[in-house]
N, C-alpha and C. Protein backbone atom coordinates (compact mmCIF):
# COMPACT_ATOMS: atom_id res chain seq x y z
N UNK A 1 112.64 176.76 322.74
CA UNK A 1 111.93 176.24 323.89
C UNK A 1 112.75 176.42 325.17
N UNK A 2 114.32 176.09 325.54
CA UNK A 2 114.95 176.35 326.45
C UNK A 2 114.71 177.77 326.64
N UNK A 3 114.80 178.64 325.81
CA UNK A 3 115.03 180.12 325.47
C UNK A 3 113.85 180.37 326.54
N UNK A 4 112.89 179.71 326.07
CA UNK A 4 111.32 180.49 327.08
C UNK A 4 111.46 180.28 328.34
N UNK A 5 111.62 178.32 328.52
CA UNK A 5 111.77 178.25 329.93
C UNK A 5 112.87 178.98 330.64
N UNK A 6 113.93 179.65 330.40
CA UNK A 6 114.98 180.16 331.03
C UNK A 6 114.21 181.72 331.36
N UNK A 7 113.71 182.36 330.20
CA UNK A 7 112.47 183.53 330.66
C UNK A 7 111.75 183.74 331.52
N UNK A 8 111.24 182.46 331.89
CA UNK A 8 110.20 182.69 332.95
C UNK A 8 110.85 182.40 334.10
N UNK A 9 111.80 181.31 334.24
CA UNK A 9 112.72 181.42 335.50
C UNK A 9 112.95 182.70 335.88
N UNK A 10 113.68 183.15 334.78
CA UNK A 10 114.14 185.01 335.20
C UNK A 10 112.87 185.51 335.95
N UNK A 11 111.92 185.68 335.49
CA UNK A 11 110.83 186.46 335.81
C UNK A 11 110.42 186.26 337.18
N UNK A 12 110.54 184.92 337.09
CA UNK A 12 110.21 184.28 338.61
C UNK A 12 111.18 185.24 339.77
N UNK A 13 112.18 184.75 339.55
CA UNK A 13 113.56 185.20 340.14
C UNK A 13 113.13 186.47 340.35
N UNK A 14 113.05 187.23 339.62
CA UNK A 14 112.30 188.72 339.41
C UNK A 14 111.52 189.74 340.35
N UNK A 15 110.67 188.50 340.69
CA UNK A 15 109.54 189.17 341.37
C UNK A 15 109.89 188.35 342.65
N UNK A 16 110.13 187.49 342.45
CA UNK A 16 111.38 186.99 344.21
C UNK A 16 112.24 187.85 345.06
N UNK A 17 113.48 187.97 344.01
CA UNK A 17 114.19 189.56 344.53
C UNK A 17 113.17 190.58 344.85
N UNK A 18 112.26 191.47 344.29
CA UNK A 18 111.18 192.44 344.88
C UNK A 18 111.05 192.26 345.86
N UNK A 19 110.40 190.93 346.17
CA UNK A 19 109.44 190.55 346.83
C UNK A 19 110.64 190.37 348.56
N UNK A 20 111.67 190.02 348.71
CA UNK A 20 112.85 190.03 349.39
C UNK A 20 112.85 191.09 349.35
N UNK A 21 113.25 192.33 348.57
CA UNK A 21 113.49 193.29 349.08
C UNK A 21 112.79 194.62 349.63
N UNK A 22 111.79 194.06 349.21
CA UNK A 22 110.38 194.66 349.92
C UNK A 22 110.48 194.34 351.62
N UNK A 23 110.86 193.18 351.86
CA UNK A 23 110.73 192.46 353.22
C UNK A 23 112.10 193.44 354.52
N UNK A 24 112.44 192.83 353.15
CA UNK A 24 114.11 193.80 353.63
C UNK A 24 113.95 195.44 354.19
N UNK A 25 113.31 195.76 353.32
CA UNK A 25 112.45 197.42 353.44
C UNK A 25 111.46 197.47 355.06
N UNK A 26 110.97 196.76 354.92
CA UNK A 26 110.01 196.62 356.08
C UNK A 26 110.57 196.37 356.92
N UNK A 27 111.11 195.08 357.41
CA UNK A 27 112.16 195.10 358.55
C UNK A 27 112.94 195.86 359.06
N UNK A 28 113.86 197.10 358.08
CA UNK A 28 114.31 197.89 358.15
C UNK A 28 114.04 198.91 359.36
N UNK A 29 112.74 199.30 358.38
CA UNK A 29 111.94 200.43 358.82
C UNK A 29 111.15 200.10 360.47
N UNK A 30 111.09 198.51 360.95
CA UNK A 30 110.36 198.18 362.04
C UNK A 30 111.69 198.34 362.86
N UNK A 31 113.24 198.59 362.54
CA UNK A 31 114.19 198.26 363.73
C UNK A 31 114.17 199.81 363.67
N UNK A 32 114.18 200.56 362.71
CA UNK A 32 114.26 202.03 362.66
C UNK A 32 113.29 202.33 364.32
N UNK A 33 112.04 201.78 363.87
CA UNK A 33 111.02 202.96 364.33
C UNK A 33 111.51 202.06 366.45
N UNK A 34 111.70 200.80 366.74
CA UNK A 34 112.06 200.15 367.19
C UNK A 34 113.25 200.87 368.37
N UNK A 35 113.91 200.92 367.49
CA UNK A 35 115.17 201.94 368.22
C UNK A 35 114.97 202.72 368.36
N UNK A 36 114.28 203.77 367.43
CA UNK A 36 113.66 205.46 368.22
C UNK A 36 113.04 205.48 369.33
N UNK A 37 112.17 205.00 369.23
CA UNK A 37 111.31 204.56 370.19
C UNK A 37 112.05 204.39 371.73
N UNK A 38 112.95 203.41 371.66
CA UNK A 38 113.91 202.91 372.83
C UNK A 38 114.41 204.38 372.93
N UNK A 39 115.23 205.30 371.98
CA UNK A 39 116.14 206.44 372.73
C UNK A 39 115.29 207.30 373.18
N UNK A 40 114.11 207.97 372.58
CA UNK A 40 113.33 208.54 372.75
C UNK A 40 112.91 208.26 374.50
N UNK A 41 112.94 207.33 374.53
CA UNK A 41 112.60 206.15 375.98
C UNK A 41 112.92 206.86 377.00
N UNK A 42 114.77 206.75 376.47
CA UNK A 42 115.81 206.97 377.29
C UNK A 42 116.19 208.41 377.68
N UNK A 43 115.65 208.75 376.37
CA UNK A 43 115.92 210.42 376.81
C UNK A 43 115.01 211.18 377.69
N UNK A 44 113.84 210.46 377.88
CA UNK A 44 112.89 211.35 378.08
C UNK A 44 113.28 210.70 380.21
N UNK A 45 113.93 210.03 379.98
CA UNK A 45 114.39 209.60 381.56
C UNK A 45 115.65 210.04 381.85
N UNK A 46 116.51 210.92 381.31
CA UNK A 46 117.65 211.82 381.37
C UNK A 46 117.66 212.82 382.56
N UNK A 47 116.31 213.73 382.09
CA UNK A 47 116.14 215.22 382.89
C UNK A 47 115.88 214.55 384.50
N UNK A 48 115.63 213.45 384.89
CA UNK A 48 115.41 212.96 385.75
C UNK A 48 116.70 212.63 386.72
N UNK A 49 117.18 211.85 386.03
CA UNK A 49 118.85 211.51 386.78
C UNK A 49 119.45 212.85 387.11
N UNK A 50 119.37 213.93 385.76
CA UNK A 50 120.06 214.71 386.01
C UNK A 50 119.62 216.17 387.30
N UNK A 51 118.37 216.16 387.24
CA UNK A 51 118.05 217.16 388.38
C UNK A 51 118.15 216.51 389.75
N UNK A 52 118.60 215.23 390.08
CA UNK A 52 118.94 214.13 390.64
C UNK A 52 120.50 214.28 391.09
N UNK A 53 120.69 214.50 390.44
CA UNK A 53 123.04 214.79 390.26
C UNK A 53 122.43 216.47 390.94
N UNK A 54 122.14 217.12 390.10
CA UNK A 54 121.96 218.74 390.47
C UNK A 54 121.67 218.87 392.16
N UNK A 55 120.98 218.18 392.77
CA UNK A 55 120.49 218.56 394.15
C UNK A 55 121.61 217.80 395.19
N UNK A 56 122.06 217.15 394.86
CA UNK A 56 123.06 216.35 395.25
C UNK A 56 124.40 217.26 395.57
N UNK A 57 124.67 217.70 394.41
CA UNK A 57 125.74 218.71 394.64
C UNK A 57 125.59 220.22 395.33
């Protein structure tokens, strides 16, 4: 009887961890796309400064 209830704890536990690291996965992937996004941002405001410096000199 302990034997079972300690089983299904596991199992529980089980699909807990997944279920965390599923979350973990996702979050991940939202700072990924998050930050591209931002350099992508930044880069695309580069050619600007820089033909900016160019006429200057």
């Amino acid at each position: 009887m302990g034997t079972q209830n300690l089983q299904i704890e596991e199992d529980s536990l089980t699909e807990k961890f997944f279920e965390l690291q599923s979350n973990e996965l996702v979050q991940e992937r939202l700072i990924w796309q998050h930050l591209t996004k931002r350099k992508i941002n930044e880069m695309n405001h580069i050619p600007d400064e820089s033909y900016a410096d160019w006429g200057e000199d």
